[in-house]
C-alpha atoms as a PDB file:
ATOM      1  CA  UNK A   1    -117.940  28.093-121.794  1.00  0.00           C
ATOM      2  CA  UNK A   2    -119.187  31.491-120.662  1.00  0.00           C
ATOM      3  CA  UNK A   3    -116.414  31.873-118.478  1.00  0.00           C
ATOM      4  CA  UNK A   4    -113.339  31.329-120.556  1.00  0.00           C
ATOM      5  CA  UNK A   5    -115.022  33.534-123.324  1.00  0.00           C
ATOM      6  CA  UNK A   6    -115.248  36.379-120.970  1.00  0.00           C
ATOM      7  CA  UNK A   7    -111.410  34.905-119.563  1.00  0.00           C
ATOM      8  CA  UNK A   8    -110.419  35.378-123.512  1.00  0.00           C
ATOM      9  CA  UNK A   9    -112.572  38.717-124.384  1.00  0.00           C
ATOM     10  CA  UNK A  10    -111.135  40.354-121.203  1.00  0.00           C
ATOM     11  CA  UNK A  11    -107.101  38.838-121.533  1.00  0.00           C
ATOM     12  CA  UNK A  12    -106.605  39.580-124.756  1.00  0.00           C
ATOM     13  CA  UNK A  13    -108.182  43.179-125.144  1.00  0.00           C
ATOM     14  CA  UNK A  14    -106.167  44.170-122.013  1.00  0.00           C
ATOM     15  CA  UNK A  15    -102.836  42.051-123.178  1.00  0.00           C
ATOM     16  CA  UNK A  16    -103.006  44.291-126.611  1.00  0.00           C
ATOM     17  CA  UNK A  17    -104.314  47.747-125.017  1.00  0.00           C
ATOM     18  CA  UNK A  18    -101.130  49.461-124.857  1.00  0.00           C
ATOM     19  CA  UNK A  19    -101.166  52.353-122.900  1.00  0.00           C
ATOM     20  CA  UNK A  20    -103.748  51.203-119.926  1.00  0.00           C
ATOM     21  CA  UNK A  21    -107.181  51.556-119.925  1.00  0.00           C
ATOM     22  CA  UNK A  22    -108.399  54.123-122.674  1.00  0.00           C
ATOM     23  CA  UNK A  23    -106.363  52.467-125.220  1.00  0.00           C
ATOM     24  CA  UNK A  24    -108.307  49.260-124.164  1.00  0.00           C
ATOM     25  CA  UNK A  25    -111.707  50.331-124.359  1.00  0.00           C
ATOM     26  CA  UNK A  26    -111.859  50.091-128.406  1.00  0.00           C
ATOM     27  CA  UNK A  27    -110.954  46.370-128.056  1.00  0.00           C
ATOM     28  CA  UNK A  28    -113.094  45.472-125.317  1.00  0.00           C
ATOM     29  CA  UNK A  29    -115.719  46.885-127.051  1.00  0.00           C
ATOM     30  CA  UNK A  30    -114.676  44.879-130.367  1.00  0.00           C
ATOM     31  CA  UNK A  31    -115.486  41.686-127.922  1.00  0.00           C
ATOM     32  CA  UNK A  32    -118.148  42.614-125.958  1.00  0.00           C
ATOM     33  CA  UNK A  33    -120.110  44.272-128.732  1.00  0.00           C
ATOM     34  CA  UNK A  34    -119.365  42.905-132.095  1.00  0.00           C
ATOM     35  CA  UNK A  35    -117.429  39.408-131.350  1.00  0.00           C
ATOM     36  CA  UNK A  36    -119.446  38.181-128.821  1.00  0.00           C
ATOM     37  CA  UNK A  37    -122.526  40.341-128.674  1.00  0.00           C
ATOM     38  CA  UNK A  38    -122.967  40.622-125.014  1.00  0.00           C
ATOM     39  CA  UNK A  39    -123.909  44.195-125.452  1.00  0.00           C
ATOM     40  CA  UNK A  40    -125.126  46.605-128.327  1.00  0.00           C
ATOM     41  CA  UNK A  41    -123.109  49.523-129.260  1.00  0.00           C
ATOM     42  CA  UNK A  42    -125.712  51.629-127.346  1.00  0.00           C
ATOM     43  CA  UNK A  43    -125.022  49.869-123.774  1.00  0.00           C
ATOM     44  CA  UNK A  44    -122.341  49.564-124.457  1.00  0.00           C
ATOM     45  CA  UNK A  45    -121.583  53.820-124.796  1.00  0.00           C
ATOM     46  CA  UNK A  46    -124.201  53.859-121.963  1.00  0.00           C
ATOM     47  CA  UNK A  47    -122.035  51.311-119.849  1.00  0.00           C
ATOM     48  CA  UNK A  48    -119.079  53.477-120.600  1.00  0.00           C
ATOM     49  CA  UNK A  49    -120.241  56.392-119.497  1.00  0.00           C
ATOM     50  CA  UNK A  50    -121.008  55.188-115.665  1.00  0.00           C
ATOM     51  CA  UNK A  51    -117.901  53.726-115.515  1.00  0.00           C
ATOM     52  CA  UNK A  52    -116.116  56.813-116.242  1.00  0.00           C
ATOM     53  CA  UNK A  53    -118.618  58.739-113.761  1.00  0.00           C
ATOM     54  CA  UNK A  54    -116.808  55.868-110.860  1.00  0.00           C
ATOM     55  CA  UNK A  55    -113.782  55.633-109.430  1.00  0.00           C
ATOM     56  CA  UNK A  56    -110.762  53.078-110.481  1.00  0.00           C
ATOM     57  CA  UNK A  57    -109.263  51.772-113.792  1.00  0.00           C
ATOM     58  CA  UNK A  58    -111.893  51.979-116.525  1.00  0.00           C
ATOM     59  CA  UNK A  59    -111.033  48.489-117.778  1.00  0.00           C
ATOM     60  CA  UNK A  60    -111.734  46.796-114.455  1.00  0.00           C
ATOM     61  CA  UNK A  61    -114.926  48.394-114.104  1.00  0.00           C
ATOM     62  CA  UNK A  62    -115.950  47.280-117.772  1.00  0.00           C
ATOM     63  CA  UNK A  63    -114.853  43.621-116.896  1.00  0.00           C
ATOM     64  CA  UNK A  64    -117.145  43.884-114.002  1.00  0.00           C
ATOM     65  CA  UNK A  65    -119.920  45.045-115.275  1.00  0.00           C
ATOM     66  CA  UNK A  66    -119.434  42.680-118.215  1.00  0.00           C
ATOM     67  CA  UNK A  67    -118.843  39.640-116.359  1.00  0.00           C
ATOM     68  CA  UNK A  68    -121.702  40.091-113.623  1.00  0.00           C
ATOM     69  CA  UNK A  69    -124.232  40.791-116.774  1.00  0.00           C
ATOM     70  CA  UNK A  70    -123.371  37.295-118.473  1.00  0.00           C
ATOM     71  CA  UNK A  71    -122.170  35.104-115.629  1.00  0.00           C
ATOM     72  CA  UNK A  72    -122.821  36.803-111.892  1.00  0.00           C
ATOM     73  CA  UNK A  73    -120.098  37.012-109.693  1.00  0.00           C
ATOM     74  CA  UNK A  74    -118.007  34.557-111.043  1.00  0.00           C
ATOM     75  CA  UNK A  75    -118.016  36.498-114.257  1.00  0.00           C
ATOM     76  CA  UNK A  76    -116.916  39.355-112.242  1.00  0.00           C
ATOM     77  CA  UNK A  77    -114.152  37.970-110.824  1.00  0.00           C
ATOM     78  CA  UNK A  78    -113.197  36.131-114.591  1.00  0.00           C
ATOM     79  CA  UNK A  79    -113.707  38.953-116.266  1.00  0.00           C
ATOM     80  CA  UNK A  80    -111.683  41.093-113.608  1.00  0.00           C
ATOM     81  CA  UNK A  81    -109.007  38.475-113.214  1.00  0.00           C
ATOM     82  CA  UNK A  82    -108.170  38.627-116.932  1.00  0.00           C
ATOM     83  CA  UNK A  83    -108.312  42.551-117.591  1.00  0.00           C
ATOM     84  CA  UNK A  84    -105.831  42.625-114.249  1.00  0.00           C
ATOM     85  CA  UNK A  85    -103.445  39.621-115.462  1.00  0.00           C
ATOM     86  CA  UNK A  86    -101.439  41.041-118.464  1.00  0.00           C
ATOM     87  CA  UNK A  87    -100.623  43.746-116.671  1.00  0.00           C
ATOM     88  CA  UNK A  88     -99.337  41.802-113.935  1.00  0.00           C
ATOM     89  CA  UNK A  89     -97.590  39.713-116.041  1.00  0.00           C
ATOM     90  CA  UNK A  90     -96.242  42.459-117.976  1.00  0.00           C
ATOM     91  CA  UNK A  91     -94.825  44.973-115.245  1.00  0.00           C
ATOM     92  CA  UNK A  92     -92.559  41.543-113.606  1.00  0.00           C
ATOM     93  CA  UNK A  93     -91.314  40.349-117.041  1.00  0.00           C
ATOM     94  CA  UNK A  94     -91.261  43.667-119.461  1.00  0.00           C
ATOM     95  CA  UNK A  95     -89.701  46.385-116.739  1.00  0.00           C
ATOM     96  CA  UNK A  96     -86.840  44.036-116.500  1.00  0.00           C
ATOM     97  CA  UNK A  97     -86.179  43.844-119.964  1.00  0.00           C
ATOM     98  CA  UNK A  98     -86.966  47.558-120.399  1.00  0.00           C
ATOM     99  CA  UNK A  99     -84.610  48.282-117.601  1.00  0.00           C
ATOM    100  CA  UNK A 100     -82.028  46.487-119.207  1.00  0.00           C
ATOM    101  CA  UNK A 101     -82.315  47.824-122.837  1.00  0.00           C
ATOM    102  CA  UNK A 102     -84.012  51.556-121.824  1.00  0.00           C
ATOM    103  CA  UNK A 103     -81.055  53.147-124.064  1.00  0.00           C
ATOM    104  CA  UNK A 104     -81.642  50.962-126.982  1.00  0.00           C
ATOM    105  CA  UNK A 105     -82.904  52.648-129.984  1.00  0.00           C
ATOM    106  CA  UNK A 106     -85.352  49.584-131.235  1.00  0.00           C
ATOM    107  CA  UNK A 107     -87.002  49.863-127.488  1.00  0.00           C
ATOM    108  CA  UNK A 108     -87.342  54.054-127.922  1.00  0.00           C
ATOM    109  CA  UNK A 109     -88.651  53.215-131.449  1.00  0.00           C
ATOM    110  CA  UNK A 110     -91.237  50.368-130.069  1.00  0.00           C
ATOM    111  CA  UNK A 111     -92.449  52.596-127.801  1.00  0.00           C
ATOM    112  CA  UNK A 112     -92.983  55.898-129.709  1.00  0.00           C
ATOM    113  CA  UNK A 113     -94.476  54.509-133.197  1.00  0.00           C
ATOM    114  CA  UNK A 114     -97.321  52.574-131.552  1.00  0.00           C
ATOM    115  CA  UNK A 115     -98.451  56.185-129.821  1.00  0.00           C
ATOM    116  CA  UNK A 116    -100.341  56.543-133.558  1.00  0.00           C
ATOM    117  CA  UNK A 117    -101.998  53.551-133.498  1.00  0.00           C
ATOM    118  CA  UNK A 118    -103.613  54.132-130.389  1.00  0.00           C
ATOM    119  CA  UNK A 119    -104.604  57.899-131.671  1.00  0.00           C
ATOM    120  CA  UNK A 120    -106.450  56.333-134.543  1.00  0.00           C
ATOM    121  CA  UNK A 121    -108.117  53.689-131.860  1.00  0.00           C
ATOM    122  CA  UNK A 122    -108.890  56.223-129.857  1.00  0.00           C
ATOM    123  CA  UNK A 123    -110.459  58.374-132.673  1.00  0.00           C
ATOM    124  CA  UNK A 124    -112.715  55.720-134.152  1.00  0.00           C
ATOM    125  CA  UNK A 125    -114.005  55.015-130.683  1.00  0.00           C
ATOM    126  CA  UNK A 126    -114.850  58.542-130.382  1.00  0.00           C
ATOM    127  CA  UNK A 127    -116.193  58.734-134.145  1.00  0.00           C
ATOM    128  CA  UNK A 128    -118.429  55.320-133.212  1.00  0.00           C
ATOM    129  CA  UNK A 129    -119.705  57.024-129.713  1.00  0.00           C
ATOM    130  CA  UNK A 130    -120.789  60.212-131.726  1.00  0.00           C
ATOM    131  CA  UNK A 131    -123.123  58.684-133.556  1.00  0.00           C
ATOM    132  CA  UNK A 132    -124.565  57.032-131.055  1.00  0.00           C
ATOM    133  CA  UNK A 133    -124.738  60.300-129.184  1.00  0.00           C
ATOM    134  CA  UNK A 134    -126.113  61.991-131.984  1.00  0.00           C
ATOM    135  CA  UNK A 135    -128.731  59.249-132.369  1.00  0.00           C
ATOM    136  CA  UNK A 136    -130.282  59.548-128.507  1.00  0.00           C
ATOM    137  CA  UNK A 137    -129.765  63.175-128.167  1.00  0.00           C
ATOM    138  CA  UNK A 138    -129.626  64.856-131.273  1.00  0.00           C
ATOM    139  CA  UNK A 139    -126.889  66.701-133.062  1.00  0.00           C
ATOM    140  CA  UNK A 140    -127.581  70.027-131.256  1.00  0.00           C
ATOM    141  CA  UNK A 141    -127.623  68.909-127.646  1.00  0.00           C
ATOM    142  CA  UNK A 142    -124.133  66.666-128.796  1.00  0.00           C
ATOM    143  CA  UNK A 143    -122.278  69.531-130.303  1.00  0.00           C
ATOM    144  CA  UNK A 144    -123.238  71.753-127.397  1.00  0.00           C
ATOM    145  CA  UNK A 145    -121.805  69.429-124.390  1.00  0.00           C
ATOM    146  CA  UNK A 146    -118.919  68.379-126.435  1.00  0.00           C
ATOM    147  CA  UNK A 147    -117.901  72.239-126.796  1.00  0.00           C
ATOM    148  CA  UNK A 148    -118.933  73.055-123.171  1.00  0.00           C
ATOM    149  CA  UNK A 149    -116.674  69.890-122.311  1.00  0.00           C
ATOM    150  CA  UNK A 150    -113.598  71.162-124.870  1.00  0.00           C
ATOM    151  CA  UNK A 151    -113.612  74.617-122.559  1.00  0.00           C
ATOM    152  CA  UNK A 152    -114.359  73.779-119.712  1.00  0.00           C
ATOM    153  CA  UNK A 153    -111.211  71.219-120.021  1.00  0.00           C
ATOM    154  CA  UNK A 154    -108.759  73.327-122.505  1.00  0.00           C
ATOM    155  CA  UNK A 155    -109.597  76.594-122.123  1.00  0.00           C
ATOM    156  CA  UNK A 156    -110.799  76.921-118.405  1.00  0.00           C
ATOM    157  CA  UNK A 157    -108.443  74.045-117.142  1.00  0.00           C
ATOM    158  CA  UNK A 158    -111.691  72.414-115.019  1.00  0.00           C
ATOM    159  CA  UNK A 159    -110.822  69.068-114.423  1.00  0.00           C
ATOM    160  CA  UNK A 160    -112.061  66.144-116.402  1.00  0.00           C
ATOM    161  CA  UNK A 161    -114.041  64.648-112.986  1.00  0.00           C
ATOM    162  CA  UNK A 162    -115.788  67.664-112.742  1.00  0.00           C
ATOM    163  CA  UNK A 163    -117.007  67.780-116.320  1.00  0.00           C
ATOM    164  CA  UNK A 164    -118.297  64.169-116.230  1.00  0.00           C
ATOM    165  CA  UNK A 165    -120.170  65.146-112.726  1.00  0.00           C
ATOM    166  CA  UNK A 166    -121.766  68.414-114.546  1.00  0.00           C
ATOM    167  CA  UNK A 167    -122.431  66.527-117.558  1.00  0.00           C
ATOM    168  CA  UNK A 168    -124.117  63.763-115.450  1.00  0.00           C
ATOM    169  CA  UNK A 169    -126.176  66.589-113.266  1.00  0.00           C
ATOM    170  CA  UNK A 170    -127.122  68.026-116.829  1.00  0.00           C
ATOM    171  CA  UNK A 171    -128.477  64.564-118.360  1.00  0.00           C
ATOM    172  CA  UNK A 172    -130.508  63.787-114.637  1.00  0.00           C
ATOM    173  CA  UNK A 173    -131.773  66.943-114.519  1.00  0.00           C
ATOM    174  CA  UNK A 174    -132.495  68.778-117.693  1.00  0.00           C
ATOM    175  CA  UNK A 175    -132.748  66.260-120.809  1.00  0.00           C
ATOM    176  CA  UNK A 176    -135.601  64.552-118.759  1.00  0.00           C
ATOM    177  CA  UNK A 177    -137.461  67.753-118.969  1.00  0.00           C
ATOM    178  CA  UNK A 178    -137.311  68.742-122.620  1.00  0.00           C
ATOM    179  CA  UNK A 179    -138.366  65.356-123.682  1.00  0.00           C
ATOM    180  CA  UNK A 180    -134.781  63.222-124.293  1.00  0.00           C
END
């Protein structure tokens, strides 16, 4: 049973996640926290962040993590297997059809009114993950990485790797110190 929940969880997230893997993380987390309750919304922020401090597709390294915590390494490779299989499906079937109908207004219209919904996805996943943050670390210590993180992306152009590193550097080595 395990494994075609994690088969379902994973497919479906990943079959509706428009845009790749950001716009998938607010549905996998819909599963994994709140439909099946593998997780709580804390691990589930803390699994988040090491799989953005690794390399490769975010969803994929959700799905693993996800699917070795409830089932081993056949979860893994479930879990895996369905975050990688709409896509698959998708690019064979849909970039044919796209090909063929790229000029047609109902495709360009498709494709650029769905860009809001995954805004307001994206925001309320950021909204939820505040408060989380805000929880463990206080609203101080939150506000201050989140605008050293705004300028050191937008203002002094440092890439977004770089910030994760620093920001993991910062948590290892000086929030242990002051008592977080």
């Amino acid at each position: 049973m395990i494994y075609w929940q994690l088969f379902s969880a994973f497919f479906v997230a990943n079959l509706l996640g428009y845009g790749g893997g950001p716009a998938s993380i607010p549905l996998i987390q819909q599963e994994v926290v709140d439909h099946y309750g593998w997780m709580t919304n804390e691990q589930f922020v803390d699994m988040l962040a090491m799989a953005n401090a690794l390399p490769g597709p975010i969803s994929t390294k959700i799905a693993a993590f996800a699917g070795y915590q409830q089932a081993g390494w056949l979860g893994v490779i479930t879990a895996t297997a369905a975050t990688v299989a709409p896509s698959a499906i998708a690019i064979v079937i849909l970039l044919n059809l796209l090909s063929r109908f790229k000029h047609s207004p109902a495709v360009k219209g498709m494709t650029l009114l769905v860009q809001p919904v995954i805004a307001v996805m994206m925001i309320m996943l950021t909204w939820e993950f505040s408060h989380v943050s805000f929880e463990s670390i206080g609203y101080v210590q939150s506000f201050l990485i989140a605008t050293a993180a705004w300028l050191a992306m937008v203002k002094w152009k440092i890439h977004p790797a770089v910030v994760i590193v620093a920001a993991f550097i910062y948590g290892g080595l000086v929030l242990p110190h002051i008592g977080l």
